[in-house]
C-alpha atoms as a PDB file:
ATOM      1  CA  UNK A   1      27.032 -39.764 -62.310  1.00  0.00           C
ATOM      2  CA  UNK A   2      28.323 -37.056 -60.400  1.00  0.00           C
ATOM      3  CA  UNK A   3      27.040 -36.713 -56.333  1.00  0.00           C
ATOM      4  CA  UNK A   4      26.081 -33.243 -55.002  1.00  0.00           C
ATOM      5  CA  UNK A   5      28.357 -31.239 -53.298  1.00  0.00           C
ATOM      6  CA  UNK A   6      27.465 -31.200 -49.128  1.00  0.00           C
ATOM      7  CA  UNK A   7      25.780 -28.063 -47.898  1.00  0.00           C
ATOM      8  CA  UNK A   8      27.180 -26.752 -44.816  1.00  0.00           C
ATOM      9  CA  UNK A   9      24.610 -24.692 -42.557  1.00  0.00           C
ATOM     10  CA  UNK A  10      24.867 -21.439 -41.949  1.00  0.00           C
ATOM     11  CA  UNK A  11      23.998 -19.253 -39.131  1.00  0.00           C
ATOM     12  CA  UNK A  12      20.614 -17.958 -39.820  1.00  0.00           C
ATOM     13  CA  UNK A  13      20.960 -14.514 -38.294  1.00  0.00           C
ATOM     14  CA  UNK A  14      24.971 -14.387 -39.809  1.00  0.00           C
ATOM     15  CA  UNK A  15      25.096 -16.224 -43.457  1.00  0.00           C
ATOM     16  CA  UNK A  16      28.768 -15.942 -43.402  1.00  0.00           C
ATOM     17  CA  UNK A  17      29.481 -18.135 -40.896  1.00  0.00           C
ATOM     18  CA  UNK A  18      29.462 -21.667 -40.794  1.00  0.00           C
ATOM     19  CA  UNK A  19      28.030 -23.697 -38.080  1.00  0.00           C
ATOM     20  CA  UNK A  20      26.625 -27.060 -36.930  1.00  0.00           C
ATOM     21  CA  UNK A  21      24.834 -26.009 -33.803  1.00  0.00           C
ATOM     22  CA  UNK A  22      20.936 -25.494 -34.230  1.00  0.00           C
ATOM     23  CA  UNK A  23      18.565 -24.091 -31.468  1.00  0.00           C
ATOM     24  CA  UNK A  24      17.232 -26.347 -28.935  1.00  0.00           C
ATOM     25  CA  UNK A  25      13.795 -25.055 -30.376  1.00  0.00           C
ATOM     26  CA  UNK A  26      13.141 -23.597 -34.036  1.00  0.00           C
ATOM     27  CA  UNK A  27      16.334 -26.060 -34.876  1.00  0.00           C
ATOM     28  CA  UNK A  28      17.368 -23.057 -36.897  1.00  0.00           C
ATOM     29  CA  UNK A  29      21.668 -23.198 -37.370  1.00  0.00           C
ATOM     30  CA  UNK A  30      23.204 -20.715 -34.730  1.00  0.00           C
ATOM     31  CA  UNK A  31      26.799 -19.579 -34.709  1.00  0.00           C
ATOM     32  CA  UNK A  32      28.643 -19.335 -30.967  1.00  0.00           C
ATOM     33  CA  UNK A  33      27.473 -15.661 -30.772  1.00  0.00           C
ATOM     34  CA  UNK A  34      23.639 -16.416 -31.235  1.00  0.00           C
ATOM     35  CA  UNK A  35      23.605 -19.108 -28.655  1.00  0.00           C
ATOM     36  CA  UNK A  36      21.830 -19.269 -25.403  1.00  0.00           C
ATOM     37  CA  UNK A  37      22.445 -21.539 -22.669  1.00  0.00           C
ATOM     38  CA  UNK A  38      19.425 -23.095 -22.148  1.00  0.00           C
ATOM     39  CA  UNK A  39      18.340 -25.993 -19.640  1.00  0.00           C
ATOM     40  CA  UNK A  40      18.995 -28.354 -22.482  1.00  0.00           C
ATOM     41  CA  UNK A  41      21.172 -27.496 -25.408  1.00  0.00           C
ATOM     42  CA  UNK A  42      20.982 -23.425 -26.526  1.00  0.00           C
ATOM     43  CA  UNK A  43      18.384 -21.965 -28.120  1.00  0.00           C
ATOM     44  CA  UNK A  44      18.937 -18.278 -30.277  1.00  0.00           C
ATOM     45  CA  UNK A  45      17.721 -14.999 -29.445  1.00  0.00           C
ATOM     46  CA  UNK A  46      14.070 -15.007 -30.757  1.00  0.00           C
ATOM     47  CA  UNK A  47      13.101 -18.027 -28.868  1.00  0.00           C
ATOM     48  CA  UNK A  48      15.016 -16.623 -25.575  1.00  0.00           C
ATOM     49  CA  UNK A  49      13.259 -13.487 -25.972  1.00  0.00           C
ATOM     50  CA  UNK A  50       9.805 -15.509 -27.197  1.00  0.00           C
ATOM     51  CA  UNK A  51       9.970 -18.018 -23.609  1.00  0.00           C
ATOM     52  CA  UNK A  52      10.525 -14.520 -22.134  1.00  0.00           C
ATOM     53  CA  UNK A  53       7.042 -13.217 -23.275  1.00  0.00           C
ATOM     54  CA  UNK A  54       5.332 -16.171 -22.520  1.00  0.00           C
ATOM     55  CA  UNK A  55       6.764 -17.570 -19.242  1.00  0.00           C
ATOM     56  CA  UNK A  56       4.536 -16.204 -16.188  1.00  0.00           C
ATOM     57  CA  UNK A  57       6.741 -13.825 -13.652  1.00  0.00           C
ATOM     58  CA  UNK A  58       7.089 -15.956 -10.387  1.00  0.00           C
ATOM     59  CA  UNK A  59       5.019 -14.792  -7.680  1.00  0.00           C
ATOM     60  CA  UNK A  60       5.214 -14.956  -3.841  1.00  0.00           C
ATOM     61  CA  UNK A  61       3.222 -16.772  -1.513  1.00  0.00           C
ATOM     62  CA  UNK A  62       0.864 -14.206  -1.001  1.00  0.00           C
ATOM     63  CA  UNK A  63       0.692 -13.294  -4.814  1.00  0.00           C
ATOM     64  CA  UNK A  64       3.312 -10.344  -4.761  1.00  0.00           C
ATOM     65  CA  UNK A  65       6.409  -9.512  -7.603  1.00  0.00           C
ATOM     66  CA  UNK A  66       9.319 -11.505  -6.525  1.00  0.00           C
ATOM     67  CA  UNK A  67      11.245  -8.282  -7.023  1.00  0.00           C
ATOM     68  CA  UNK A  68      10.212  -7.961  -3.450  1.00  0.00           C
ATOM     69  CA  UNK A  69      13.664  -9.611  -2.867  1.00  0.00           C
ATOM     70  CA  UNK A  70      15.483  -6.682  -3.379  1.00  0.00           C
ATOM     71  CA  UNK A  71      14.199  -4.725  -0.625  1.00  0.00           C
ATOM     72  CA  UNK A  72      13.713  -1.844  -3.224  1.00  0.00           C
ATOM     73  CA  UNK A  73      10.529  -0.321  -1.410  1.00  0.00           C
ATOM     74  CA  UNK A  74      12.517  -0.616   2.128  1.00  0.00           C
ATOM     75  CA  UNK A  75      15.648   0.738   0.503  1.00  0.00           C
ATOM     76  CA  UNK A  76      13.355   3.749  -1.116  1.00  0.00           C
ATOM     77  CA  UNK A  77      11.394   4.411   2.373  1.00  0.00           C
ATOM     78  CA  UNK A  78      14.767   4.580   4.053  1.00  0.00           C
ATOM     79  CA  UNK A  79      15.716   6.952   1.631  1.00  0.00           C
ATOM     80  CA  UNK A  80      12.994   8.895   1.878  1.00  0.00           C
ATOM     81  CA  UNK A  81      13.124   9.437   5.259  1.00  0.00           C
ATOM     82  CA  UNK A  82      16.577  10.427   5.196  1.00  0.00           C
ATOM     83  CA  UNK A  83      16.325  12.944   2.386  1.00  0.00           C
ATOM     84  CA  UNK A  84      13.314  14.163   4.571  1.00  0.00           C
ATOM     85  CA  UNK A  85      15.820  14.446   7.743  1.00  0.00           C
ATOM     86  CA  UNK A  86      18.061  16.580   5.770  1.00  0.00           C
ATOM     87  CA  UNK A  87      15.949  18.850   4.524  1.00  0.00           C
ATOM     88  CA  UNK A  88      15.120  19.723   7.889  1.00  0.00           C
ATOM     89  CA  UNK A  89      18.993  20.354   8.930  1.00  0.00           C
ATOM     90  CA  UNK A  90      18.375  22.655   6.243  1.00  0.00           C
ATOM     91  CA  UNK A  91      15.586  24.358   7.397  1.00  0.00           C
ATOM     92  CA  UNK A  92      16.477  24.591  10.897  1.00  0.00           C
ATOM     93  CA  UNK A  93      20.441  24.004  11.861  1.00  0.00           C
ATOM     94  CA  UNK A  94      22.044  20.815  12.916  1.00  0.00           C
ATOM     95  CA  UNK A  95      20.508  21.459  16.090  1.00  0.00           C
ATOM     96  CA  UNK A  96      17.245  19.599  14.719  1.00  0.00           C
ATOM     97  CA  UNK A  97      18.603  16.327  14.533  1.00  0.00           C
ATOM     98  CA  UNK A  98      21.314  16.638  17.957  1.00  0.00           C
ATOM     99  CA  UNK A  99      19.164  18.434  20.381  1.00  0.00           C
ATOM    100  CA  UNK A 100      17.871  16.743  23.122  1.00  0.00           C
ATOM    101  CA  UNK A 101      17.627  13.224  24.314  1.00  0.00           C
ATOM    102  CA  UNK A 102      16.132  10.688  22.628  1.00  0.00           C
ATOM    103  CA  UNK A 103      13.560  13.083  20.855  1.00  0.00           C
ATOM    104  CA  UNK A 104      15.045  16.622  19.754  1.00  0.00           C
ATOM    105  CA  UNK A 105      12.955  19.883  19.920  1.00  0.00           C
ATOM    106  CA  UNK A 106      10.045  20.291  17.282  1.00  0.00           C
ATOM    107  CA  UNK A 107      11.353  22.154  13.934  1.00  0.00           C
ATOM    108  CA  UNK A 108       9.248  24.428  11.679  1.00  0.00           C
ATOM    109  CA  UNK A 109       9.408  21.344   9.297  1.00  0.00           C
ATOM    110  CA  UNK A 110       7.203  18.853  12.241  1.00  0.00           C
ATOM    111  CA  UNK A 111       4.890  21.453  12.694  1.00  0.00           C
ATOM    112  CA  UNK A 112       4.615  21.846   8.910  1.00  0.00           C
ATOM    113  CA  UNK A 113       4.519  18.617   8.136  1.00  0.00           C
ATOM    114  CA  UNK A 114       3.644  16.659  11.852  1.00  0.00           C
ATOM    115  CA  UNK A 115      -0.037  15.496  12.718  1.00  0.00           C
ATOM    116  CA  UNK A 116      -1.852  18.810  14.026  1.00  0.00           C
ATOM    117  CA  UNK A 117      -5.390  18.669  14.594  1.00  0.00           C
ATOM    118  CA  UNK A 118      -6.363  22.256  15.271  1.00  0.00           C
ATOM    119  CA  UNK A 119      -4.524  25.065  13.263  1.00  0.00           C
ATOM    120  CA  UNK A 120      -2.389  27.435  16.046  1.00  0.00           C
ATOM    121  CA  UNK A 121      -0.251  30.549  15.725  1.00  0.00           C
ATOM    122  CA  UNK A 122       3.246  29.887  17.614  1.00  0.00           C
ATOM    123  CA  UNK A 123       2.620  32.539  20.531  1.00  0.00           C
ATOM    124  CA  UNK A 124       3.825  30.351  24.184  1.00  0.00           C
ATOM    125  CA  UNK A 125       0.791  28.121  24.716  1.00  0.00           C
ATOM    126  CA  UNK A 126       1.749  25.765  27.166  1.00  0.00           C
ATOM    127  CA  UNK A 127       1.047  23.027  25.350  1.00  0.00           C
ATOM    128  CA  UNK A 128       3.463  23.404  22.366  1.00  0.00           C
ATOM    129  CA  UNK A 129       6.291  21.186  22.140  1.00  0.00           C
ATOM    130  CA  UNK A 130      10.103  22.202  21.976  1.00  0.00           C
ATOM    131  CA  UNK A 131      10.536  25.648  20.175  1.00  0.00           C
ATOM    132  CA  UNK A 132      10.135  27.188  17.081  1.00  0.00           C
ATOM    133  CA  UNK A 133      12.243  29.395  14.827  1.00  0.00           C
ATOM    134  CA  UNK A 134       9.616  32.151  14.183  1.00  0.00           C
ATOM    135  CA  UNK A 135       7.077  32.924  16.618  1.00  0.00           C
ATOM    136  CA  UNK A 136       4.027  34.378  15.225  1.00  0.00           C
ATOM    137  CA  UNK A 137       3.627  31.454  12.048  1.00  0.00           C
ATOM    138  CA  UNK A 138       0.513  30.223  11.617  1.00  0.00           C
ATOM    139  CA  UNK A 139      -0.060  26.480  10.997  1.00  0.00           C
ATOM    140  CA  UNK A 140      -2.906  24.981   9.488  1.00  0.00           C
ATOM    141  CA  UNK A 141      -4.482  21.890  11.027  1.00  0.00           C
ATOM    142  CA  UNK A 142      -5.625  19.118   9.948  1.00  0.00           C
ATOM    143  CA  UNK A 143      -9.155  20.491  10.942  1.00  0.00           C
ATOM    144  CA  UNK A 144      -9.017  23.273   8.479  1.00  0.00           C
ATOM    145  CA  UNK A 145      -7.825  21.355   5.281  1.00  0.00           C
ATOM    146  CA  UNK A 146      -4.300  20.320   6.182  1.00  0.00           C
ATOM    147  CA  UNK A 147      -5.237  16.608   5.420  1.00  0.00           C
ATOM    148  CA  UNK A 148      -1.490  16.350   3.877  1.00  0.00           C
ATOM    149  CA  UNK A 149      -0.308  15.981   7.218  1.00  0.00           C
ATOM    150  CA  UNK A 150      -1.638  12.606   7.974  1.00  0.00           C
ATOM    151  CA  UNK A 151       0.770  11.175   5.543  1.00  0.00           C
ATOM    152  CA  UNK A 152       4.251  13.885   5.594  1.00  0.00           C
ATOM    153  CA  UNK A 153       3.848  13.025   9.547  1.00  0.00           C
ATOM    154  CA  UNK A 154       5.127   9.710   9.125  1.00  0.00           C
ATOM    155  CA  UNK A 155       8.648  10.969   7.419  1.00  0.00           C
ATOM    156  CA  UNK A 156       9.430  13.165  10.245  1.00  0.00           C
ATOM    157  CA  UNK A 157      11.483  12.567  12.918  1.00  0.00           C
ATOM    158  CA  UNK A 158      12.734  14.378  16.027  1.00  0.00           C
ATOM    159  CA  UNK A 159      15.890  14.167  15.799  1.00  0.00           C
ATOM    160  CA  UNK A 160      18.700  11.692  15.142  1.00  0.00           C
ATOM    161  CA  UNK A 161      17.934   8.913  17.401  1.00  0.00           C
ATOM    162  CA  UNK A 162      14.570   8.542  16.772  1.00  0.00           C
ATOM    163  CA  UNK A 163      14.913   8.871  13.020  1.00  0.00           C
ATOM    164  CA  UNK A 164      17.796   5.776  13.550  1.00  0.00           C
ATOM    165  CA  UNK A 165      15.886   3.531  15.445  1.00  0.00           C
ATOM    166  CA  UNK A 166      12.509   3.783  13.545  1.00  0.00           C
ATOM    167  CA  UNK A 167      14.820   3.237  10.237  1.00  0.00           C
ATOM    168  CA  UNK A 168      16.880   0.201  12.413  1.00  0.00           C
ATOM    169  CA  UNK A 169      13.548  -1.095  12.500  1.00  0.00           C
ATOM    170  CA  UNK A 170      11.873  -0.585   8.855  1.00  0.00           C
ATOM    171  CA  UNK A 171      15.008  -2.444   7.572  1.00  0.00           C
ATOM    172  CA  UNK A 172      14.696  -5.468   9.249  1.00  0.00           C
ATOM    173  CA  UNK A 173      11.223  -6.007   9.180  1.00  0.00           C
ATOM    174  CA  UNK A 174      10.612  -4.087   5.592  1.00  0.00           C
ATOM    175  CA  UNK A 175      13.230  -6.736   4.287  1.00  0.00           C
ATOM    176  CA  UNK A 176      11.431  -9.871   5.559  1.00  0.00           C
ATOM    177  CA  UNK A 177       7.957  -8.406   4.616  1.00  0.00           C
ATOM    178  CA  UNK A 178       8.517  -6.958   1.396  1.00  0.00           C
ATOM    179  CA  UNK A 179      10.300 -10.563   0.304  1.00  0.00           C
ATOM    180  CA  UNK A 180       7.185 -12.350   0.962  1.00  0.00           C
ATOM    181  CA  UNK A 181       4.585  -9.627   0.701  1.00  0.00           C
ATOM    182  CA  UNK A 182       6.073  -8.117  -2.767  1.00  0.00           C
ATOM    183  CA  UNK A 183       7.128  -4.309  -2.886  1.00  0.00           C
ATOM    184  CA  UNK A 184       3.282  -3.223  -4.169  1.00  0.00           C
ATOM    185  CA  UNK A 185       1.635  -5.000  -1.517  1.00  0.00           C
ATOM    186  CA  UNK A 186       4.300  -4.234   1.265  1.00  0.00           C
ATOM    187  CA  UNK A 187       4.671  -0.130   0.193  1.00  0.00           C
ATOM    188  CA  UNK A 188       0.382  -0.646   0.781  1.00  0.00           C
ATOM    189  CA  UNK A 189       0.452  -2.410   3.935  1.00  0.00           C
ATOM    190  CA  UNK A 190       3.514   0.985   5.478  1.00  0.00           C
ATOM    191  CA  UNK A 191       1.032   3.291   4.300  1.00  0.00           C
ATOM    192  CA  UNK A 192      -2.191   2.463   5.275  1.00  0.00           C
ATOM    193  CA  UNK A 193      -0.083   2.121   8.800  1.00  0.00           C
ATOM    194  CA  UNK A 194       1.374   5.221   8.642  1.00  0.00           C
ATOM    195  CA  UNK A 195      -2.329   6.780   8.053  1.00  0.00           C
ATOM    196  CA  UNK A 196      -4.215   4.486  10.524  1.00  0.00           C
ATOM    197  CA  UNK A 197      -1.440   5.452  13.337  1.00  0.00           C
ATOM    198  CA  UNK A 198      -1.944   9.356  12.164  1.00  0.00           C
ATOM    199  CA  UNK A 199      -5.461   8.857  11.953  1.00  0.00           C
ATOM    200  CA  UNK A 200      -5.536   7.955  15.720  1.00  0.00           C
ATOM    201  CA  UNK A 201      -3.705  10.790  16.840  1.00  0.00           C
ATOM    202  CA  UNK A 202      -5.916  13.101  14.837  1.00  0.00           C
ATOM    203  CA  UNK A 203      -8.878  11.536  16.537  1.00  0.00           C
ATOM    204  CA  UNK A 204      -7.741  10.463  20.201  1.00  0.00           C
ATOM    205  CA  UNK A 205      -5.225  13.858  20.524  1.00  0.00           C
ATOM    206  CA  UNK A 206      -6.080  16.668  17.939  1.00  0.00           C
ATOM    207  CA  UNK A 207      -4.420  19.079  20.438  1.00  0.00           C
ATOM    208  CA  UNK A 208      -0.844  17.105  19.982  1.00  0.00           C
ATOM    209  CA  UNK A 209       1.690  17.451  17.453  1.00  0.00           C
ATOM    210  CA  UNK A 210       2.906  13.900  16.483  1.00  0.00           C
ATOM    211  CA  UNK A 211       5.502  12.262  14.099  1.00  0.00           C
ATOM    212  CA  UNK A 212       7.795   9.610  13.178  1.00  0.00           C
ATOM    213  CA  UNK A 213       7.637   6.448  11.049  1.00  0.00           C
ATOM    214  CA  UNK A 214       7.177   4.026  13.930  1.00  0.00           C
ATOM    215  CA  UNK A 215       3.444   4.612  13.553  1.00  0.00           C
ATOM    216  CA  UNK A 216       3.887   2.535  10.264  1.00  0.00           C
ATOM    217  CA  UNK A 217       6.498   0.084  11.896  1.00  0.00           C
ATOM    218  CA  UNK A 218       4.615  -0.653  14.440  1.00  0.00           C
ATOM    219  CA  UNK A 219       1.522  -1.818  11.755  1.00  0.00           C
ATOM    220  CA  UNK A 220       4.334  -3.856  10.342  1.00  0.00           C
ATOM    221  CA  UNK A 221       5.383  -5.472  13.837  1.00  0.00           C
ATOM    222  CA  UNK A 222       1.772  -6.570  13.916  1.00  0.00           C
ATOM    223  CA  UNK A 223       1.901  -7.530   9.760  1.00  0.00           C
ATOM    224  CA  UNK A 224       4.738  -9.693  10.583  1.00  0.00           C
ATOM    225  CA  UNK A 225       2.953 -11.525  13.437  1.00  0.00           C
ATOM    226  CA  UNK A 226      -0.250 -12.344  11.153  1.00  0.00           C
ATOM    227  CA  UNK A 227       2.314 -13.531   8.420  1.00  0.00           C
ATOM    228  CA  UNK A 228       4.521 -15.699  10.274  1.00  0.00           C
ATOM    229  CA  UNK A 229       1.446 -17.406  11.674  1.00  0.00           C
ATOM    230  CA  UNK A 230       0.193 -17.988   8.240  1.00  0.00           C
ATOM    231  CA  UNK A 231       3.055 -19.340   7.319  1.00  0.00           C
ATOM    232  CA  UNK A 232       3.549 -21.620  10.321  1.00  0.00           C
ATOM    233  CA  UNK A 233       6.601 -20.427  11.451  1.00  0.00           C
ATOM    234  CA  UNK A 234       7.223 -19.572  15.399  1.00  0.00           C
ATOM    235  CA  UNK A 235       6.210 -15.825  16.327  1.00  0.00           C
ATOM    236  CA  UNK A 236       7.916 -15.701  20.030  1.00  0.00           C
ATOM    237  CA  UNK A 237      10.689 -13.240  19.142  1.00  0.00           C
ATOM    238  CA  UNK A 238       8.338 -10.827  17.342  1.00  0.00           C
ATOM    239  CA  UNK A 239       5.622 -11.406  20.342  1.00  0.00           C
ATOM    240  CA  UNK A 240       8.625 -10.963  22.737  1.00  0.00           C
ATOM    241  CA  UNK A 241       9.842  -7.278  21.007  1.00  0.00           C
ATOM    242  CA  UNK A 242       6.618  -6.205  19.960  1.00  0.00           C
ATOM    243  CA  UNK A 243       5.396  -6.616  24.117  1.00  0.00           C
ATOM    244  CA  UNK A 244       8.568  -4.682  24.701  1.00  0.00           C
ATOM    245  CA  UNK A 245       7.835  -1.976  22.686  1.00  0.00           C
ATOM    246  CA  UNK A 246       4.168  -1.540  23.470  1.00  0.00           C
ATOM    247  CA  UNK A 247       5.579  -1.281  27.367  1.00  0.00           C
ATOM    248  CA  UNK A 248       7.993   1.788  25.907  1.00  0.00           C
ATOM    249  CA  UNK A 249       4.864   3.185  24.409  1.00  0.00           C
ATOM    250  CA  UNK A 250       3.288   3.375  27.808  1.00  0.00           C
ATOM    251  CA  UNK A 251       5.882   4.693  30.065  1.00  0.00           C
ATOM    252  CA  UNK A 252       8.367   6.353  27.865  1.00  0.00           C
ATOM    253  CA  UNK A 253       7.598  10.746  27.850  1.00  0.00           C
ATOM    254  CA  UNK A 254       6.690  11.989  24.849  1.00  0.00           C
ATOM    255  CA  UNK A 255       5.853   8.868  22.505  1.00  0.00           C
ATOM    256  CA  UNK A 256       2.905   8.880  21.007  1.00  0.00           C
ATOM    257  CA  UNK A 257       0.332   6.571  21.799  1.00  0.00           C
ATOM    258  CA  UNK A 258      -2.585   6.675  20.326  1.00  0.00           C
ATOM    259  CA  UNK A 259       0.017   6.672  17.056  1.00  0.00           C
ATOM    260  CA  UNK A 260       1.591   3.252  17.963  1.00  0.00           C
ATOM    261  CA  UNK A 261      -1.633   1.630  18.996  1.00  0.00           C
ATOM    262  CA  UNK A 262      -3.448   2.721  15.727  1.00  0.00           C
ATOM    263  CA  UNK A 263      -0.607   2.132  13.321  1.00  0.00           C
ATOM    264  CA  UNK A 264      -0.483  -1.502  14.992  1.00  0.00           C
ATOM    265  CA  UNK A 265      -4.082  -2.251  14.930  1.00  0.00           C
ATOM    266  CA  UNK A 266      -4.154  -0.970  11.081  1.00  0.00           C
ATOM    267  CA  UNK A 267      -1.205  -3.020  10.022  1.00  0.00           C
ATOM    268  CA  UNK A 268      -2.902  -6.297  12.049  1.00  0.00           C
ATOM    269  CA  UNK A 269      -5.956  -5.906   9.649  1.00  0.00           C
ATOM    270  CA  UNK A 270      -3.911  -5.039   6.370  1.00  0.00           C
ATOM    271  CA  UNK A 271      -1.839  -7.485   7.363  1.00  0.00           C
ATOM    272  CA  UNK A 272      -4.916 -10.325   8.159  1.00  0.00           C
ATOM    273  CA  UNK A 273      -6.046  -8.899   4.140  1.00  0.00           C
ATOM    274  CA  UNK A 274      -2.989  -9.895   2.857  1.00  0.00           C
ATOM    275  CA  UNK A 275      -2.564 -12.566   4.149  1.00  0.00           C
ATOM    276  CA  UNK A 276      -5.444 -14.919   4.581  1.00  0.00           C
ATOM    277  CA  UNK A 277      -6.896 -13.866   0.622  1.00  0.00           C
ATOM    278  CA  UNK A 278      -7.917 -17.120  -0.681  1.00  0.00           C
ATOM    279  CA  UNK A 279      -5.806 -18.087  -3.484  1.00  0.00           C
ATOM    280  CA  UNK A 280      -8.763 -17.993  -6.237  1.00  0.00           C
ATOM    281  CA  UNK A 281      -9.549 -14.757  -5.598  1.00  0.00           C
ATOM    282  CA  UNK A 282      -6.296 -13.338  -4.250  1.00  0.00           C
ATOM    283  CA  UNK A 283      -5.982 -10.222  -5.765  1.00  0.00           C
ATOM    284  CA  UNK A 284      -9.436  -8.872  -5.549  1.00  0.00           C
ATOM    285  CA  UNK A 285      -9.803  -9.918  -1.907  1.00  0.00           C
ATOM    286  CA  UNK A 286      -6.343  -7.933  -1.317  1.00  0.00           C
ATOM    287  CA  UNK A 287      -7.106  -4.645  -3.039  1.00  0.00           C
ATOM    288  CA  UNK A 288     -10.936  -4.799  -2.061  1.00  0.00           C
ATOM    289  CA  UNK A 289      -9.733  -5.341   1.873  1.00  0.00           C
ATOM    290  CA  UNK A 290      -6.750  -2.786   1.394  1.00  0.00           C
ATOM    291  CA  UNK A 291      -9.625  -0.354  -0.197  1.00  0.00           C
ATOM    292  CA  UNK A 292     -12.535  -0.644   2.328  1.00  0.00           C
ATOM    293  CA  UNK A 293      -9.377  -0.113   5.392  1.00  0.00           C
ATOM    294  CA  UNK A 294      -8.450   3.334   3.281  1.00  0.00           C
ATOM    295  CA  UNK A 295     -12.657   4.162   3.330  1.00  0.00           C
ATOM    296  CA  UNK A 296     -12.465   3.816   6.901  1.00  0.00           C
ATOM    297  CA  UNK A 297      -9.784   5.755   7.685  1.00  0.00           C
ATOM    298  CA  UNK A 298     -11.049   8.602   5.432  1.00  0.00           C
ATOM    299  CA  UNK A 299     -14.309   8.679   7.128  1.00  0.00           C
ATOM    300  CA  UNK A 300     -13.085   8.760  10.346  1.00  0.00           C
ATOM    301  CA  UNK A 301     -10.684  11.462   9.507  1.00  0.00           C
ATOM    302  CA  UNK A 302     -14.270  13.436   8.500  1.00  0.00           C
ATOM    303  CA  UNK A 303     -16.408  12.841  11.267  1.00  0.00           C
ATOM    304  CA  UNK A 304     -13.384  14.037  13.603  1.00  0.00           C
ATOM    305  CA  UNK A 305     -13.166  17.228  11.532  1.00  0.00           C
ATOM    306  CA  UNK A 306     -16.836  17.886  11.439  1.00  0.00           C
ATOM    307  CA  UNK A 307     -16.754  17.250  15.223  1.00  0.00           C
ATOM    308  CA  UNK A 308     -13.832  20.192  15.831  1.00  0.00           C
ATOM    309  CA  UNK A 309     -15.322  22.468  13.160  1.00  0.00           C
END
């Protein structure tokens, strides 16, 4: 009696070639370009791409992508505010980003863009800040409409060295947050700064024109704090800079601040949100907190217009 001839397997995805390997898995046979390094053995495409599907994304430890890693949002906001800086070389001359000291003049692109309370025509008031290409334009406050300001104000900059430092400053701290915060919750936590610093300016000096990013940096000085403490991790260097620069907000001419001291209260409480969400209930806590923040700043923004109208 004759014995069978031996089978040898075959690759299930290529039938032409012979193999002994089978996944780690289904078992099915897999030739050397199906496998997969796996943790144990190597599995073929479908059940690579099937673990894929099923395997939950990791998560921070305040519930955030751990894309947040990257430091795309920081990279992005950088960008941003770069791009925005150019545009107003283009506008106005080179002279917008080199004139001056630390803070160059006012461009037609701040007072387009720049918190403004009140709308004015450019005609000499003493009160205007730096000068203006065209005298005679007519800017609409905040007041009369121009709610778009409260957020464009916080990707302007006068001039070079104020745009550097505030962007020094977003990309060490936006690194560290957005790692641990995730880039959702971190790009939420810079601009409900941003607005709660612009809101304060709107409110405390409607007669100002204001800009800059550091109103949301210095809501994620104050973010930082309430994070490091969560974590249990020593806070004296941020304590240390953050006194430092709430002393330059006071005695340096020309900063803004009612913008520092709102953007740093509103990051503290987006910050606490974040933060201190219980676990169970993480996300809802987050957006609900993040949310009700927003609500506030809106209707203060209202009763300060109804009050100048």
């Amino acid at each position: 009696m004759s014995e069978s001839p031996v089978t040898v397997p075959v690759c299930y995805r290529h039938p032409s070639r012979e193999t002994y390997v089978r996944c780690a898995r289904c078992e099915r046979p897999i030739c050397p370009d199906c496998m997969r390094a796996a943790s144990v053995g190597h599995q073929c495409p479908e059940c690579v791409a099937e673990g894929r599907r099923t395997q939950r994304p990791a998560r921070t430890a305040f519930g955030g992508s751990a894309a947040g890693r990257e430091g795309y949002a920081t990279k992005a906001l950088i960008g941003l505010n770069v791009v925005v800086a150019l545009i107003g070389v283009a506008m106005s001359g080179a002279s917008s980003l080199f004139d001056g000291g630390i803070f160059a003049s006012a461009t037609r692109l701040t007072y387009l863009g720049g918190v403004l309370g009140e709308t004015i025509t450019v005609n000499g008031d003493r009160w205007l800040i730096g000068n203006v290409p065209a005298l005679g334009d007519v800017y609409t406050g905040i007041a009369d409409g121009a709610y778009y300001r409260l957020i464009t104000a916080m990707f302007l900059h006068y001039g070079l060295i104020h745009l550097a430092l505030n962007m020094w400053a977003l990309w060490v701290l936006g690194r560290n947050l957005e790692a641990v915060l995730g880039p959702a919750r971190f790009l939420g936590l810079y601009l409900l700064a941003g607005l709660g610093g612009n809101v304060a300016c709107y409110l405390l000096s409607p007669n100002s024109l204001a800009a800059g990013a550091s109103t949301a940096v210095f809501g994620l000085f104050a973010a930082f704090f309430v994070v490091l403490r969560k974590l249990g991790r020593d806070t004296s260097a941020v304590i240390g800079i953050l006194v430092v620069n709430v002393v330059l907000t006071f005695t340096v001419p020309g900063i803004s601040i009612a913008g520092h001291l709102g953007g740093l209260i509103t990051g503290a409480v987006v910050g606490a949100v974040l933060a201190y969400a219980p676990r169970e209930r993480r996300n809802l806590v987050q957006a609900g907190g993040s949310a009700a923040v927003l609500v506030v700043l809106v209707v203060v923004t209202l009763l300060q217009t109804v009050a100048l109208t």
